[in-house]
N, C-alpha and C. Protein backbone atom coordinates (compact mmCIF):
# COMPACT_ATOMS: atom_id res chain seq x y z
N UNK A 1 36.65 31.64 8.07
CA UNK A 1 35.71 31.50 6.98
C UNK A 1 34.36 30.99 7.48
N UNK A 2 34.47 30.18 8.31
CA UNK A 2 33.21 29.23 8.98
C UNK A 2 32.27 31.03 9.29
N UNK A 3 32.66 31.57 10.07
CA UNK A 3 32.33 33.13 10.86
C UNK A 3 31.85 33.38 9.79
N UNK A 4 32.39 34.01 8.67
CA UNK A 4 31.60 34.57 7.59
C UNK A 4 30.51 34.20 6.90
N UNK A 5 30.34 32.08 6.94
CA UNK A 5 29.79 31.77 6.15
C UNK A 5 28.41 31.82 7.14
N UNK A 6 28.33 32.63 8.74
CA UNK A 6 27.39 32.03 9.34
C UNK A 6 27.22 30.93 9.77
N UNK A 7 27.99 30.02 10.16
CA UNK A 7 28.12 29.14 10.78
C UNK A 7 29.00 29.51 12.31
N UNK A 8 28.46 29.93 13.07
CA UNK A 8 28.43 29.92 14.59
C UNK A 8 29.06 29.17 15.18
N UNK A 9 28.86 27.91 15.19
CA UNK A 9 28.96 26.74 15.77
C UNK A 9 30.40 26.27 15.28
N UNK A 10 30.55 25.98 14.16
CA UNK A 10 31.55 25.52 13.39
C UNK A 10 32.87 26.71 13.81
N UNK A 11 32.59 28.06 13.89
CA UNK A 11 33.80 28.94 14.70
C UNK A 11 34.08 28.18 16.03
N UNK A 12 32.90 28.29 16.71
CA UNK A 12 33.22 27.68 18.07
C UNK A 12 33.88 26.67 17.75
N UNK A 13 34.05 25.49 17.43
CA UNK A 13 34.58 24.35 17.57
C UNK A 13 35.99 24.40 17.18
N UNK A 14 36.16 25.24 15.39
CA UNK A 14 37.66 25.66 15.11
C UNK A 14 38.29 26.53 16.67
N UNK A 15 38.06 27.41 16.71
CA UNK A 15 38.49 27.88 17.83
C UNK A 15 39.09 27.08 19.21
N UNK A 16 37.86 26.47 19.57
CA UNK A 16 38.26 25.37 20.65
C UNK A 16 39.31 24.15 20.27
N UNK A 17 39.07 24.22 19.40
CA UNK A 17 40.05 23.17 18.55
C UNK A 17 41.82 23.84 18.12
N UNK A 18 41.95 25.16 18.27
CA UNK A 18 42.76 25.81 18.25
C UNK A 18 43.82 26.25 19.50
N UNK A 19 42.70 26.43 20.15
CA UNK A 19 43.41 26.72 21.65
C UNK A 19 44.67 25.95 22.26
N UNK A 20 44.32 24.85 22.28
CA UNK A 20 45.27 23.97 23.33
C UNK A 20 46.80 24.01 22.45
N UNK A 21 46.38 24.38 21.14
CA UNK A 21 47.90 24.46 19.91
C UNK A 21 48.40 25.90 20.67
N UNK A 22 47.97 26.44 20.53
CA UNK A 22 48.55 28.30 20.90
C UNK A 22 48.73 28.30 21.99
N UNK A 23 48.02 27.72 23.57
CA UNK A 23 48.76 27.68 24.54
C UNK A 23 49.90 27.11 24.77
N UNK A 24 50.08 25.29 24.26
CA UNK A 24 51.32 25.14 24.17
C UNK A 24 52.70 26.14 23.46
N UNK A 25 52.45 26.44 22.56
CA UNK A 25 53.25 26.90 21.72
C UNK A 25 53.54 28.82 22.29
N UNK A 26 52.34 28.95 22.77
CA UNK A 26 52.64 30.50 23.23
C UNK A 26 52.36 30.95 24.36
N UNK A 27 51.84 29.93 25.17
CA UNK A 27 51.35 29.94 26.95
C UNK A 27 50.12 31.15 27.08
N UNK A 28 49.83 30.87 28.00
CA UNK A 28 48.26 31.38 28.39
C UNK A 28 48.44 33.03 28.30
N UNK A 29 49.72 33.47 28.42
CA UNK A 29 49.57 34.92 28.47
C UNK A 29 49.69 35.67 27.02
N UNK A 30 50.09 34.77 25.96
CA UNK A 30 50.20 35.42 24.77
C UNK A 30 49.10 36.23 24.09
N UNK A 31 49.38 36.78 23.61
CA UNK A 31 48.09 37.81 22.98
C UNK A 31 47.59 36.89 21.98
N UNK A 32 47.95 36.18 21.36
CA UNK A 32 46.82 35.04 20.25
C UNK A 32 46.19 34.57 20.99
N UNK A 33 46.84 33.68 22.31
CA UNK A 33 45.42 32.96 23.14
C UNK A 33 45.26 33.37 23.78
N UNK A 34 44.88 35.07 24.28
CA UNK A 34 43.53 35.94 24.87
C UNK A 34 42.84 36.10 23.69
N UNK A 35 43.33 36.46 22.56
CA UNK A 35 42.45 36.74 21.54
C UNK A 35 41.32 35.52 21.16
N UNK A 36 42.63 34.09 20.81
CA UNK A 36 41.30 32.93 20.60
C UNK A 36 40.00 32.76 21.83
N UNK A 37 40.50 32.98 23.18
CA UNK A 37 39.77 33.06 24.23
C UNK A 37 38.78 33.91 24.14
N UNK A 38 38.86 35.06 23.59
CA UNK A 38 37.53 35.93 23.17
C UNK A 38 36.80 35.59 22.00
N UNK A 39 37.43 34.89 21.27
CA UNK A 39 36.78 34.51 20.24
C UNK A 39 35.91 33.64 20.38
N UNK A 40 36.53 32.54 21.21
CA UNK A 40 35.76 31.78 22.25
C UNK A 40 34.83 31.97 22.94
N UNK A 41 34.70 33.00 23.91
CA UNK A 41 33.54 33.77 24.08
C UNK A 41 32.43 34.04 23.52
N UNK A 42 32.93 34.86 22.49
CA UNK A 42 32.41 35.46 21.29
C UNK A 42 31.13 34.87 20.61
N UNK A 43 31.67 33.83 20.09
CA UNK A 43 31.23 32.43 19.75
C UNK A 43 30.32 31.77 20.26
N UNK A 44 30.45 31.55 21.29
CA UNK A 44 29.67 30.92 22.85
C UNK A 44 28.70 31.78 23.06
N UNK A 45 28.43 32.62 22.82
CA UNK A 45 27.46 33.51 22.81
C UNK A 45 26.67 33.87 21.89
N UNK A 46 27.25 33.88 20.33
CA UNK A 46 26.42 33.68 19.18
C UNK A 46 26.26 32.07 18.76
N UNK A 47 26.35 31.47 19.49
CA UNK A 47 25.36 29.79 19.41
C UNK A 47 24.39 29.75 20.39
N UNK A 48 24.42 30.91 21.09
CA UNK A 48 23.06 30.83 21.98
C UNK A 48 23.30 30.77 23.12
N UNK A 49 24.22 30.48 23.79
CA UNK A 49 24.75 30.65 25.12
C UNK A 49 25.32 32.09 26.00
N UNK A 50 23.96 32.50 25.97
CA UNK A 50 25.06 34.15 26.45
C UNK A 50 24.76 33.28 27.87
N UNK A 51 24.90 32.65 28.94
CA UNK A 51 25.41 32.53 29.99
C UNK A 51 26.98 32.04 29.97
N UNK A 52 27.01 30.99 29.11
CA UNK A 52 28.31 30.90 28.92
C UNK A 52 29.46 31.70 28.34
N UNK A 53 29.16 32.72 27.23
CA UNK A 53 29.91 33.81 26.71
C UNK A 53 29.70 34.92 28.27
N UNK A 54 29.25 34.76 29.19
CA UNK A 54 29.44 35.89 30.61
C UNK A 54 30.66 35.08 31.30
N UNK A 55 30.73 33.73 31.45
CA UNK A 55 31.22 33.03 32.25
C UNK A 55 32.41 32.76 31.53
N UNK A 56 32.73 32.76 29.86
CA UNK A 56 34.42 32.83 29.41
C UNK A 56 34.85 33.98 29.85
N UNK A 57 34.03 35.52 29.09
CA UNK A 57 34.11 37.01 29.31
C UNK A 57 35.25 36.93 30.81
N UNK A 58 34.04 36.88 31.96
CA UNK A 58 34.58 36.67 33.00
C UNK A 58 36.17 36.40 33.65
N UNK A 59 36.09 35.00 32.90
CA UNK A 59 37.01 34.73 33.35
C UNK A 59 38.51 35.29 32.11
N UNK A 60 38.51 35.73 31.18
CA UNK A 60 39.36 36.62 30.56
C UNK A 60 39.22 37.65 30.79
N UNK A 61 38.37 38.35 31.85
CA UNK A 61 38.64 39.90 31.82
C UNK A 61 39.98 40.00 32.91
N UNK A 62 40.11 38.77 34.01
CA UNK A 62 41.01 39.51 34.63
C UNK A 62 42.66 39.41 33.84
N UNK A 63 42.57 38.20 33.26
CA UNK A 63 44.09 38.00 32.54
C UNK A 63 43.77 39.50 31.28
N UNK A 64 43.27 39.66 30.78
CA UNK A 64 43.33 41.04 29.79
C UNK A 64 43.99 42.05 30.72
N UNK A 65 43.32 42.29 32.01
CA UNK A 65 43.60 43.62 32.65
C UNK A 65 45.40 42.82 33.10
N UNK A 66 45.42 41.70 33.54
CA UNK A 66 47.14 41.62 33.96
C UNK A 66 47.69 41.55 33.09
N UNK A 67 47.39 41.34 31.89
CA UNK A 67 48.31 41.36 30.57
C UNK A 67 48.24 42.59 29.68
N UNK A 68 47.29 43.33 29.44
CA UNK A 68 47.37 44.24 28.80
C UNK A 68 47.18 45.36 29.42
N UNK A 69 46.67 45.54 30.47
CA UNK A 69 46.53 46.72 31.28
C UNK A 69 45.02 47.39 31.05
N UNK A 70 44.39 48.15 32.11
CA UNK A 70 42.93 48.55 32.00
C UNK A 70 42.18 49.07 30.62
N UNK A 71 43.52 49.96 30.31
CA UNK A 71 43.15 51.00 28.71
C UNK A 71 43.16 50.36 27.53
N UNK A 72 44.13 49.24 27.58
CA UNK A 72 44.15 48.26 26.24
C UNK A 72 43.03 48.31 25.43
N UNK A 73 42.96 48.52 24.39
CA UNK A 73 41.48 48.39 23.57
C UNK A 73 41.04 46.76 23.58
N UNK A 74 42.02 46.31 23.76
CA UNK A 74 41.51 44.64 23.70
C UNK A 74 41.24 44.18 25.55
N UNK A 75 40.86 45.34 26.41
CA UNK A 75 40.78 44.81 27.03
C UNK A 75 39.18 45.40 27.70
N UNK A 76 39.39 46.91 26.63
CA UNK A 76 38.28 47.46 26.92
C UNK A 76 37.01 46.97 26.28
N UNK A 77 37.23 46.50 25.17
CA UNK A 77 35.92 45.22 24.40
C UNK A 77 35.64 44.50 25.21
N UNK A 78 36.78 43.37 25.22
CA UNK A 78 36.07 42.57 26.54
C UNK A 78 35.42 43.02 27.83
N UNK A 79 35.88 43.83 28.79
CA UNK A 79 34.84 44.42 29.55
C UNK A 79 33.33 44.90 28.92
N UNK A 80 33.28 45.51 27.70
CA UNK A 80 32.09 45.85 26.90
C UNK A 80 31.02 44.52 26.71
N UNK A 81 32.10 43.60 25.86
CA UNK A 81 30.68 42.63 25.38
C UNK A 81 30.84 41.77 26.33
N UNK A 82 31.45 41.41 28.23
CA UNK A 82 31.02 41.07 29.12
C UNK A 82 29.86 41.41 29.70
N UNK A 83 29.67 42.90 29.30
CA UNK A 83 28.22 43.55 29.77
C UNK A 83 27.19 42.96 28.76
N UNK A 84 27.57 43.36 27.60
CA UNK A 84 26.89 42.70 26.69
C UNK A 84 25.79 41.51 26.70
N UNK A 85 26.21 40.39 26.96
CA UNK A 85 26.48 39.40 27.47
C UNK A 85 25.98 39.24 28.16
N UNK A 86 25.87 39.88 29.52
CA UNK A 86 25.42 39.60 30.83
C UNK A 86 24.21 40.24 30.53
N UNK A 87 23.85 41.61 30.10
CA UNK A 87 22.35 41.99 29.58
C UNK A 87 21.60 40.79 28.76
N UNK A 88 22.51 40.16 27.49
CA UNK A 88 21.54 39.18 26.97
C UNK A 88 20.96 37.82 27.88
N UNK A 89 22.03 37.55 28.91
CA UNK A 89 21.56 36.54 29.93
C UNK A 89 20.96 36.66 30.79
N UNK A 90 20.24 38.15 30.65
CA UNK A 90 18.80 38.76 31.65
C UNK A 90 19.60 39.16 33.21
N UNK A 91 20.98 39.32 33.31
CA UNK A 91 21.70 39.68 34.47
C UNK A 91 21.99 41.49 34.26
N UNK A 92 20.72 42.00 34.70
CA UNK A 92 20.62 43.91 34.72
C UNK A 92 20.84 44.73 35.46
């Protein structure tokens, strides 16, 4: 809801605030926490940080490709708005 209402920031924090529950409960390879991890990203990047939304991206593109495999659509976004990302952080 925070996401919808435009509040940026307030996702980021639910999110981050979410994580450490879903890894315990579903370990780092589960598909909820790659997903919160992009969201995470995501996030981190619409509060103004596209260096930091390159540098989550990053580091979830390689667990996407060992967990879901190259073609995954959830793995092919993330490679996308890693570029994304890296264009808005002036890296061309």
């Amino acid at each position: 809801m925070r996401a919808k209402a435009g509040d940026a920031t307030g996702a980021l924090t639910a999110y981050a605030g979410l994580l450490p529950h879903v890894l315990r409960l579903g370990g780092p390879d589960h598909h909820l926490t790659l997903s919160i991890r992009y969201n995470l990203a995501y996030w981190q990047g619409e509060t103004g940080d596209a260096a930091g939304a390159v540098t989550a991206y990053a580091e979830l593109l390689p667990d996407m490709l060992r967990v879901l495999g190259p073609d995954h659509p959830d793995t092919l976004t993330t490679r996308h708005d890693l570029a994304y990302w890296q264009g808005k952080a002036g890296d061309r």
